[in-house]
PDB file of N, CA and C in Angstrom:
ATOM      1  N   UNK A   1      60.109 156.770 121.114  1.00  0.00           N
ATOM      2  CA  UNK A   1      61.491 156.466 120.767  1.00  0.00           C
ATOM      3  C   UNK A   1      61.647 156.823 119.291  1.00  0.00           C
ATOM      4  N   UNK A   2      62.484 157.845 119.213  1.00  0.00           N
ATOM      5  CA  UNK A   2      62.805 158.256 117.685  1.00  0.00           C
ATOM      6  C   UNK A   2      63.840 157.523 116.827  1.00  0.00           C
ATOM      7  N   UNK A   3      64.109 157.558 115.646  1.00  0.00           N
ATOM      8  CA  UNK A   3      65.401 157.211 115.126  1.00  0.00           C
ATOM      9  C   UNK A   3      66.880 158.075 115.714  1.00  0.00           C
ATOM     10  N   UNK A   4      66.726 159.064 116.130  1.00  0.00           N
ATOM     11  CA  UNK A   4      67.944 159.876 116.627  1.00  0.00           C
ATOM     12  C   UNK A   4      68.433 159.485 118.151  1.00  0.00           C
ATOM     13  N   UNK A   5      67.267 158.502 118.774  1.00  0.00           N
ATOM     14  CA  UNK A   5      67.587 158.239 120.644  1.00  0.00           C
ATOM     15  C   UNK A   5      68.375 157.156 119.798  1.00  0.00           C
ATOM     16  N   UNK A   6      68.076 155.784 119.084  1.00  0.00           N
ATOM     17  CA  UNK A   6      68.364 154.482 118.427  1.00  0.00           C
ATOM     18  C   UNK A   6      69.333 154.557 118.278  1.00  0.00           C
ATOM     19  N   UNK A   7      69.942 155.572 117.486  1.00  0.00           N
ATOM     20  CA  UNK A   7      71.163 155.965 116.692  1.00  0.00           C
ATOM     21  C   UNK A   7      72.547 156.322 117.712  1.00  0.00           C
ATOM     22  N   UNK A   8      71.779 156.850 118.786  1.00  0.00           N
ATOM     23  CA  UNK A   8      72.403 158.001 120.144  1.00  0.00           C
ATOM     24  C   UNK A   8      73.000 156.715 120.859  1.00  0.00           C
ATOM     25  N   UNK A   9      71.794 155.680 121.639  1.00  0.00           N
ATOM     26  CA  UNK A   9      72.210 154.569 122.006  1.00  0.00           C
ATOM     27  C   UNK A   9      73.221 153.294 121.142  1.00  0.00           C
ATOM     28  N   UNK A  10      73.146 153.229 120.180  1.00  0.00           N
ATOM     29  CA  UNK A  10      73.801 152.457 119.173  1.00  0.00           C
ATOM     30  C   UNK A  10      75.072 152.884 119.162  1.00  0.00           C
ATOM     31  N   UNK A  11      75.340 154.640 119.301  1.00  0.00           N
ATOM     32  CA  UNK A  11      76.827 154.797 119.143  1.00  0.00           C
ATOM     33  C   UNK A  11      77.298 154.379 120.608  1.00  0.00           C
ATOM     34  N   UNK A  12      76.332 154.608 121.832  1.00  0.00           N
ATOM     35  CA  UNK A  12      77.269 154.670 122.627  1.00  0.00           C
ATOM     36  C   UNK A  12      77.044 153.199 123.153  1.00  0.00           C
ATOM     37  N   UNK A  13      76.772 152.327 122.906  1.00  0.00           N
ATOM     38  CA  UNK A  13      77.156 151.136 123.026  1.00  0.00           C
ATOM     39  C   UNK A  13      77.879 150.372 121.939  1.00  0.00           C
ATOM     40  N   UNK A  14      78.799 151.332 120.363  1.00  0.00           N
ATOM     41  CA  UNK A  14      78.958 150.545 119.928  1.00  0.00           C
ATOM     42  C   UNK A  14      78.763 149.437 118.480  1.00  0.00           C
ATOM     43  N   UNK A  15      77.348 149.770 118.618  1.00  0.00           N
ATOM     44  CA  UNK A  15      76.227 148.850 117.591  1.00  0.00           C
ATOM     45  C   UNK A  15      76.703 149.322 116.057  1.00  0.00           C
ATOM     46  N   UNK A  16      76.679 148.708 115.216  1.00  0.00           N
ATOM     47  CA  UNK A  16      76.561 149.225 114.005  1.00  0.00           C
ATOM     48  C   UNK A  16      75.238 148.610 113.808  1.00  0.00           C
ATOM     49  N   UNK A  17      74.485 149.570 113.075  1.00  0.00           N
ATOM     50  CA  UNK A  17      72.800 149.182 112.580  1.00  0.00           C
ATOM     51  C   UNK A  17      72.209 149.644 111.136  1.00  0.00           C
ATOM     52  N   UNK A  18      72.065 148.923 110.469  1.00  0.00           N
ATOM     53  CA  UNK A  18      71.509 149.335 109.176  1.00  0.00           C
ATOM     54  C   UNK A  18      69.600 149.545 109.750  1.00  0.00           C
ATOM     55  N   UNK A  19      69.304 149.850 108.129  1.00  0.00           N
ATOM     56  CA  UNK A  19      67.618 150.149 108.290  1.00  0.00           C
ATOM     57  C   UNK A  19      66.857 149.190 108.903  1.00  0.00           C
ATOM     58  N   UNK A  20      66.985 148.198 108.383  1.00  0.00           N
ATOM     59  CA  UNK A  20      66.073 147.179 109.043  1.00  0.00           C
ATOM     60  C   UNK A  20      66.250 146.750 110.537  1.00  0.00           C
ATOM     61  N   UNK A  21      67.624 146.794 110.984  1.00  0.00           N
ATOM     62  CA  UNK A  21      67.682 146.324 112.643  1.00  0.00           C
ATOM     63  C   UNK A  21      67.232 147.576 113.500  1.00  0.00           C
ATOM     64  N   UNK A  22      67.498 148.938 112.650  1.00  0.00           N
ATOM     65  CA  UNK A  22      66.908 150.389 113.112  1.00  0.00           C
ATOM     66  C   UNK A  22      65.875 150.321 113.639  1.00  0.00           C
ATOM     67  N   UNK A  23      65.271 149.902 113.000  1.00  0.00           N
ATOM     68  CA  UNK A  23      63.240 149.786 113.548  1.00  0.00           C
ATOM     69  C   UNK A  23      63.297 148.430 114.030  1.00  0.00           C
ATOM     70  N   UNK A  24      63.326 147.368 113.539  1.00  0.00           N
ATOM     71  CA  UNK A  24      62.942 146.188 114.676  1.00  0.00           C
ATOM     72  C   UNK A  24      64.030 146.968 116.181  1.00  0.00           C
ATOM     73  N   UNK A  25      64.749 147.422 116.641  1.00  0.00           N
ATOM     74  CA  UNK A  25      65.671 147.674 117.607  1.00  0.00           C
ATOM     75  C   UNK A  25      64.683 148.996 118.492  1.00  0.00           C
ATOM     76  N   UNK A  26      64.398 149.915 117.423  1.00  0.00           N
ATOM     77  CA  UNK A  26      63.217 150.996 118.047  1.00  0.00           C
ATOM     78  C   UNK A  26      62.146 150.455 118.423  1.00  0.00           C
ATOM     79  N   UNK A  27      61.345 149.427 117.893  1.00  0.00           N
ATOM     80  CA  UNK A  27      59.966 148.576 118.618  1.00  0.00           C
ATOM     81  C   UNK A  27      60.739 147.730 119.884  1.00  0.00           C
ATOM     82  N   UNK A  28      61.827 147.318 119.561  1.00  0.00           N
ATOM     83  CA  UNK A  28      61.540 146.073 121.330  1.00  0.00           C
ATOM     84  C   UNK A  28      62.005 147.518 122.108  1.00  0.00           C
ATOM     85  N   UNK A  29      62.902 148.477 121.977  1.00  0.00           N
ATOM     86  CA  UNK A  29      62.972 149.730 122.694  1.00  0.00           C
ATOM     87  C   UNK A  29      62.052 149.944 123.636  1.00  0.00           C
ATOM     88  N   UNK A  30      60.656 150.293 122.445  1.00  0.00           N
ATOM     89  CA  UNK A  30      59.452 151.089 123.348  1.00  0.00           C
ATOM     90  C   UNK A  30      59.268 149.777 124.122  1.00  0.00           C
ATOM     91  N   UNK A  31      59.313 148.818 123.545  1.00  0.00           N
ATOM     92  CA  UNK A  31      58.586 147.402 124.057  1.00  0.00           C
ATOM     93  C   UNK A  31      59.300 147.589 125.566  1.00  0.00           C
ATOM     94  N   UNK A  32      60.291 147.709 125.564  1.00  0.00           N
ATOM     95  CA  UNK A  32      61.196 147.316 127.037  1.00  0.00           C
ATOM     96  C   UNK A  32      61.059 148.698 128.089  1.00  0.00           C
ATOM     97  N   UNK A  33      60.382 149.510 127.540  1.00  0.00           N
ATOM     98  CA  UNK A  33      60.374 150.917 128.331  1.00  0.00           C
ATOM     99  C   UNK A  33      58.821 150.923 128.731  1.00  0.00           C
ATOM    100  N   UNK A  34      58.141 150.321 127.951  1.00  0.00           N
ATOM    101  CA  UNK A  34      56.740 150.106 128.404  1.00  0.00           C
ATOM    102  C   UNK A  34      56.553 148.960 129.628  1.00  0.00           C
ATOM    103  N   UNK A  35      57.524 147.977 129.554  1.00  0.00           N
ATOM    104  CA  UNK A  35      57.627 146.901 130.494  1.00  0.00           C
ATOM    105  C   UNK A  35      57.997 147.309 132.038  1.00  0.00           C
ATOM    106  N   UNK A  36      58.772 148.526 131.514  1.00  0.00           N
ATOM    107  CA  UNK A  36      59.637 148.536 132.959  1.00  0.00           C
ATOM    108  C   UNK A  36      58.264 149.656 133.344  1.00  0.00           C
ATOM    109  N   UNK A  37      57.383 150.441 132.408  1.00  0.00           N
ATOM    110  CA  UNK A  37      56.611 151.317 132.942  1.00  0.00           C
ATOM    111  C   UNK A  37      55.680 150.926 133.831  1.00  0.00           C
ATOM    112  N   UNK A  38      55.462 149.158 133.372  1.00  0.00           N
ATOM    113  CA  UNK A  38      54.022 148.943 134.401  1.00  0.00           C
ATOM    114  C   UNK A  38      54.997 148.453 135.811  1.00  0.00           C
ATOM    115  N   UNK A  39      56.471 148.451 135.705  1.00  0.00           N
ATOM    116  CA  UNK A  39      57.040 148.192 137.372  1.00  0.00           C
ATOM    117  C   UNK A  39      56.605 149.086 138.286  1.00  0.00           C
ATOM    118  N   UNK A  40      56.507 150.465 137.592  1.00  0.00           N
ATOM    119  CA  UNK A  40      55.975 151.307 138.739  1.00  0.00           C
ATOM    120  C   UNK A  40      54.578 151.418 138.999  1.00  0.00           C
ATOM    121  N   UNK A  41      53.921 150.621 138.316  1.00  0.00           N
ATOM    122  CA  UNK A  41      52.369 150.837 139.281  1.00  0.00           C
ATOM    123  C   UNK A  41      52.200 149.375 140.083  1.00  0.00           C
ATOM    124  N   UNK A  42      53.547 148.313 140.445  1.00  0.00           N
ATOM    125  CA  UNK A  42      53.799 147.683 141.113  1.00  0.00           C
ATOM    126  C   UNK A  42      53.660 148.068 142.809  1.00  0.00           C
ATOM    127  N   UNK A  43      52.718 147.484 143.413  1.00  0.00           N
ATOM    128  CA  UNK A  43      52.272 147.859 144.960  1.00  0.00           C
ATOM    129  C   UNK A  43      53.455 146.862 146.223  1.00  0.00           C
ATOM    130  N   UNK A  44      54.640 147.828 146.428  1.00  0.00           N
ATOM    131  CA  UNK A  44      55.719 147.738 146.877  1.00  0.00           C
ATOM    132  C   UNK A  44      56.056 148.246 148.872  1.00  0.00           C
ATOM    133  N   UNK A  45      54.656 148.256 148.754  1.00  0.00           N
ATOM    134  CA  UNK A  45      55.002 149.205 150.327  1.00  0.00           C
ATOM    135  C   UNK A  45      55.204 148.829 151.149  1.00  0.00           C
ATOM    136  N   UNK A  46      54.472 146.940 151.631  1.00  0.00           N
ATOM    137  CA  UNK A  46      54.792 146.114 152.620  1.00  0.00           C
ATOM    138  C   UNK A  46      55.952 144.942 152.381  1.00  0.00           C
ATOM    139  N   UNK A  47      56.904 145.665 151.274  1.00  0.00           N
ATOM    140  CA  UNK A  47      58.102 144.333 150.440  1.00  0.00           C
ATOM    141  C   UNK A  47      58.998 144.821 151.374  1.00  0.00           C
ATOM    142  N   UNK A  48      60.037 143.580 151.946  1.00  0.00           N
ATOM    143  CA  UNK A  48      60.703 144.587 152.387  1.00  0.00           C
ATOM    144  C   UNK A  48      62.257 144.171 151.523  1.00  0.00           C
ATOM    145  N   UNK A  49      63.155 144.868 151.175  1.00  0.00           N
ATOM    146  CA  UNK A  49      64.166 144.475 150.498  1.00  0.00           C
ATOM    147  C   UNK A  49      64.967 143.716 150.145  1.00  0.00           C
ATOM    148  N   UNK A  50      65.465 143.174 149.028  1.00  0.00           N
ATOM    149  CA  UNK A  50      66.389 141.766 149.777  1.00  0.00           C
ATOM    150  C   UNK A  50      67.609 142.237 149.115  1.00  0.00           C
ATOM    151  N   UNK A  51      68.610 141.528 149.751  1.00  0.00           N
ATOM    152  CA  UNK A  51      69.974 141.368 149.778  1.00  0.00           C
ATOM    153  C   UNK A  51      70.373 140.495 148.470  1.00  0.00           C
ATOM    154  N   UNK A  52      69.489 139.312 148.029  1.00  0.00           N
ATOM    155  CA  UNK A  52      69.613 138.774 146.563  1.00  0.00           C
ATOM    156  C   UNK A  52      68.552 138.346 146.609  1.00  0.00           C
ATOM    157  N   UNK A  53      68.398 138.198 144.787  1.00  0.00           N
ATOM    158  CA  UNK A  53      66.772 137.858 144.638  1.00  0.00           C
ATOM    159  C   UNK A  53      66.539 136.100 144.857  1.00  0.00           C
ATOM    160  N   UNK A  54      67.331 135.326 145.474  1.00  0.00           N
ATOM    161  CA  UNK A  54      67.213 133.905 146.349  1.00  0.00           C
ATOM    162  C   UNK A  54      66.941 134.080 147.475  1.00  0.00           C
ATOM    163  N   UNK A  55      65.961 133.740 148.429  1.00  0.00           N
ATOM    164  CA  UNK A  55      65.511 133.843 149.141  1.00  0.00           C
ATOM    165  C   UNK A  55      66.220 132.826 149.948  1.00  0.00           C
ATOM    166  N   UNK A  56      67.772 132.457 149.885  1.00  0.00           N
ATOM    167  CA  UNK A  56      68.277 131.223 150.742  1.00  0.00           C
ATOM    168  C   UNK A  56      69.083 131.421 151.474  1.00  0.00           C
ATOM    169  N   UNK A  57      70.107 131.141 152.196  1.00  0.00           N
ATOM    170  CA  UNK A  57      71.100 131.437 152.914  1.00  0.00           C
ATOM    171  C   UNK A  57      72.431 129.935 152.520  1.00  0.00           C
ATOM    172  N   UNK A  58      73.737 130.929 152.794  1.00  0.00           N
ATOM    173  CA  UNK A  58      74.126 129.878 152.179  1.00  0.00           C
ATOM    174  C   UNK A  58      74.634 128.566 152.825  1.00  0.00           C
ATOM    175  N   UNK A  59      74.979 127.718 152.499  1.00  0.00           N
ATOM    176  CA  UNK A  59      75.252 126.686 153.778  1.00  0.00           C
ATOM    177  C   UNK A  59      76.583 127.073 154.512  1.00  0.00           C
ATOM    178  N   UNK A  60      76.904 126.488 155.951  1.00  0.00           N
ATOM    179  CA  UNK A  60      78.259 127.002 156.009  1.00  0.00           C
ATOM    180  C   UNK A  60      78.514 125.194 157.033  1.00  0.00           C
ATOM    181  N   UNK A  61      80.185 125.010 157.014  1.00  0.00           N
ATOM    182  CA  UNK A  61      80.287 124.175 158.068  1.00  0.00           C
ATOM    183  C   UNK A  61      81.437 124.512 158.956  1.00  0.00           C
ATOM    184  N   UNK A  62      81.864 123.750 159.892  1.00  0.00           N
ATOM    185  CA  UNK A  62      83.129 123.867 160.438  1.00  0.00           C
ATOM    186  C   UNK A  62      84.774 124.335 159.760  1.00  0.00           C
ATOM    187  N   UNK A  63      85.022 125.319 159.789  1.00  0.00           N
ATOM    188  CA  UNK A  63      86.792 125.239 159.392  1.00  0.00           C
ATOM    189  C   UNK A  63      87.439 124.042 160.163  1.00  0.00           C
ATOM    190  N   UNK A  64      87.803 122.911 159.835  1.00  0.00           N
ATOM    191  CA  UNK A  64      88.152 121.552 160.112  1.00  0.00           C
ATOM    192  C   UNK A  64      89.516 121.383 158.638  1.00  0.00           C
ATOM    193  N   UNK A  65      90.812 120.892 159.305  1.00  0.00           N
ATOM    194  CA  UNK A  65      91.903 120.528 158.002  1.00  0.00           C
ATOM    195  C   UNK A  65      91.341 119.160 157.837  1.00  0.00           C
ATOM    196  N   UNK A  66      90.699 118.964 156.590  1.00  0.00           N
ATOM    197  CA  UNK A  66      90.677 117.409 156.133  1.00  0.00           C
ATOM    198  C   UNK A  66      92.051 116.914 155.193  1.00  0.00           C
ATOM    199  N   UNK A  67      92.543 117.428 155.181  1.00  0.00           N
ATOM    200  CA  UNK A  67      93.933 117.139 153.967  1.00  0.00           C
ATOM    201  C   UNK A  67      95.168 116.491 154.987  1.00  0.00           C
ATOM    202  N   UNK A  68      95.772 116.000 154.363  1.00  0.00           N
ATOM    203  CA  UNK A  68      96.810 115.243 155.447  1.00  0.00           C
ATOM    204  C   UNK A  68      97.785 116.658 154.760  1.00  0.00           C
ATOM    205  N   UNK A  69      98.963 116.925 156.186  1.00  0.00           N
ATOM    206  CA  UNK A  69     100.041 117.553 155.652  1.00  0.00           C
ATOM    207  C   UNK A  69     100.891 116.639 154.614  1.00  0.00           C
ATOM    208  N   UNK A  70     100.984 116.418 153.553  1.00  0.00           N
ATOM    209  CA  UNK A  70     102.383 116.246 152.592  1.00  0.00           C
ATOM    210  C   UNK A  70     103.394 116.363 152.109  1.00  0.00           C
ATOM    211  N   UNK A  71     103.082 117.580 152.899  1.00  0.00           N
ATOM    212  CA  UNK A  71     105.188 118.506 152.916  1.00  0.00           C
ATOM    213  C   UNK A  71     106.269 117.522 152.494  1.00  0.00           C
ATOM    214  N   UNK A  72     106.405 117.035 153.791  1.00  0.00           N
ATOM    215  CA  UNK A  72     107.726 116.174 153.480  1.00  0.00           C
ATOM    216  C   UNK A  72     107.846 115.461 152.766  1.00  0.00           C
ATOM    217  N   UNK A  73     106.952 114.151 152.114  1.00  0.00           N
ATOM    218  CA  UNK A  73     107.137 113.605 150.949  1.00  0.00           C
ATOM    219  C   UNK A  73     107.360 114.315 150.131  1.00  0.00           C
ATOM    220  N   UNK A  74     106.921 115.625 149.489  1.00  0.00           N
ATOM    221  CA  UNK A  74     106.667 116.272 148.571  1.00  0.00           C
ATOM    222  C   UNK A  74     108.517 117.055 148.426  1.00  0.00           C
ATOM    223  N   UNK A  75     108.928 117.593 149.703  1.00  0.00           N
ATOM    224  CA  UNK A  75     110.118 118.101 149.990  1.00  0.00           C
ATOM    225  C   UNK A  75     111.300 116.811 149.816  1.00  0.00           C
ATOM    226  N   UNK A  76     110.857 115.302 150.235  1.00  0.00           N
ATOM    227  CA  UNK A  76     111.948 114.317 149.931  1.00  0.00           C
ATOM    228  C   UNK A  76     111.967 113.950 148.104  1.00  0.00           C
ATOM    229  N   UNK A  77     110.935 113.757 147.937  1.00  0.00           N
ATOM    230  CA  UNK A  77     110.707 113.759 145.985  1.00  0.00           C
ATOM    231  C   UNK A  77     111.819 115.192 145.157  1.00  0.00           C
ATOM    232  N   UNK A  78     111.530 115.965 145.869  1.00  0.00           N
ATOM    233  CA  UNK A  78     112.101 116.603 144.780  1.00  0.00           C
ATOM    234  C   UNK A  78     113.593 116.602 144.873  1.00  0.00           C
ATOM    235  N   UNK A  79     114.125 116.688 143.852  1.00  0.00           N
ATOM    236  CA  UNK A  79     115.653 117.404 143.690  1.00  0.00           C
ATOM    237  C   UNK A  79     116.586 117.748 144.687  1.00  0.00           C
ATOM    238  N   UNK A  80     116.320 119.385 145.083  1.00  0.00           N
ATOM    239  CA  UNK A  80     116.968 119.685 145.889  1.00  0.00           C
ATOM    240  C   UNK A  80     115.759 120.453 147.099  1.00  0.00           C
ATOM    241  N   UNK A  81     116.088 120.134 148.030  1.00  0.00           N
ATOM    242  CA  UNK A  81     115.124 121.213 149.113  1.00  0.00           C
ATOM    243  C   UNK A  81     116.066 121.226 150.360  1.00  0.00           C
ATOM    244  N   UNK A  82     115.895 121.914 151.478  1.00  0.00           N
ATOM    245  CA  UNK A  82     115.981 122.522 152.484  1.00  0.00           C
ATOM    246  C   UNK A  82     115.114 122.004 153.040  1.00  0.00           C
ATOM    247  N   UNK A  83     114.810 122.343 154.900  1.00  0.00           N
ATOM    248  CA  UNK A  83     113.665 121.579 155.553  1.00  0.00           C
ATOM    249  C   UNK A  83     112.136 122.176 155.222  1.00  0.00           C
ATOM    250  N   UNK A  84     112.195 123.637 154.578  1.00  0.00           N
ATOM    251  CA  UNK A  84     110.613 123.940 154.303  1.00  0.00           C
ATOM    252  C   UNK A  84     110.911 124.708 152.535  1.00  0.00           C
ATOM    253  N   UNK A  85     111.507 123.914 152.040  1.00  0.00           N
ATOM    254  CA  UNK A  85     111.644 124.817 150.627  1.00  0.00           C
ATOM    255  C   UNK A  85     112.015 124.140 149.543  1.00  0.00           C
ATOM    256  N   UNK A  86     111.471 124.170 147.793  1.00  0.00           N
ATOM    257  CA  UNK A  86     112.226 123.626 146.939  1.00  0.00           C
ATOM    258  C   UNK A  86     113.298 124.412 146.579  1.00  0.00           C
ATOM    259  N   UNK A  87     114.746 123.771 146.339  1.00  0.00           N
ATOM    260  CA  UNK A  87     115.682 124.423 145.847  1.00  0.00           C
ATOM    261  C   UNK A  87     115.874 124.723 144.268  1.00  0.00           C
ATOM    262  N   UNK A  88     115.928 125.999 143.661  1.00  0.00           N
ATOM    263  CA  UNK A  88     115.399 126.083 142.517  1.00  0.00           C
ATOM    264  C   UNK A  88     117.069 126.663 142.110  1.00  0.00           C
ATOM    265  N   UNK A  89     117.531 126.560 140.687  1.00  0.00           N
ATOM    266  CA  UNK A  89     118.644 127.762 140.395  1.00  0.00           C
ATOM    267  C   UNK A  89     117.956 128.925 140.199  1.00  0.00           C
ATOM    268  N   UNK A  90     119.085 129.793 140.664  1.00  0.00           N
ATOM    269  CA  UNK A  90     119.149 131.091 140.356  1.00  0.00           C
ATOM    270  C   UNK A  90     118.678 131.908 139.091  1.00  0.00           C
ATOM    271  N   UNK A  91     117.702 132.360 138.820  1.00  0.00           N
ATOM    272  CA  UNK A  91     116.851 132.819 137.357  1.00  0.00           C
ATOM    273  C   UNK A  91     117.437 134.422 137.124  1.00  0.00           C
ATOM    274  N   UNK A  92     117.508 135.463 138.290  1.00  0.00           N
ATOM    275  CA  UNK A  92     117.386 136.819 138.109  1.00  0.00           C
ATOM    276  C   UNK A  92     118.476 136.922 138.957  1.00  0.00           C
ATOM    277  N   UNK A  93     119.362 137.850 138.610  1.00  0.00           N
ATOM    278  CA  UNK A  93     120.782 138.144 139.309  1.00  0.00           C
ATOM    279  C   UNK A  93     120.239 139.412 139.693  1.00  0.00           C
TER     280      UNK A  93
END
């Protein structure tokens, strides 16, 4: 990893970097390219893929209405309504 890849990546993400974050930023670089290097001598042949890295499923239950309908109180409280509507004035002609 040179100063010119650092510089390359820095613009295109953005970064402004003086000297000193230059090189600490070029060492975890190699650091993180060396990390991902030993993934590939990772022995992968009998894995078989997953869908997310949780190995869970998620819970599920019945579609069941637990809520009482409230409409109508809600429609007698207000102001003005109709049998399924609040009556509002007119905003946009």
């Amino acid at each position: 990893m040179d100063k010119k890849t650092v510089s390359t990546i820095a613009y295109l993400s953005r970064l402004s970097l003086n000297e000193e974050n230059g090189e600490k930023i070029t060492k975890d670089l190699e650091n993180i390219i060396k990390f991902v290097d030993q993934l590939e001598n990772a022995d992968t042949q009998n894995i078989e893929p997953l869908a997310s890295p949780l190995e869970k499923t998620a819970k599920t239950r019945n579609d069941e209405v637990t809520a009482k309908n409230r409409k109508e109180t809600f429609l007698e409280r207000s102001p003005k309504s109709n049998d399924d509507y609040f009556l509002v004035p007119r905003v946009v002609e």
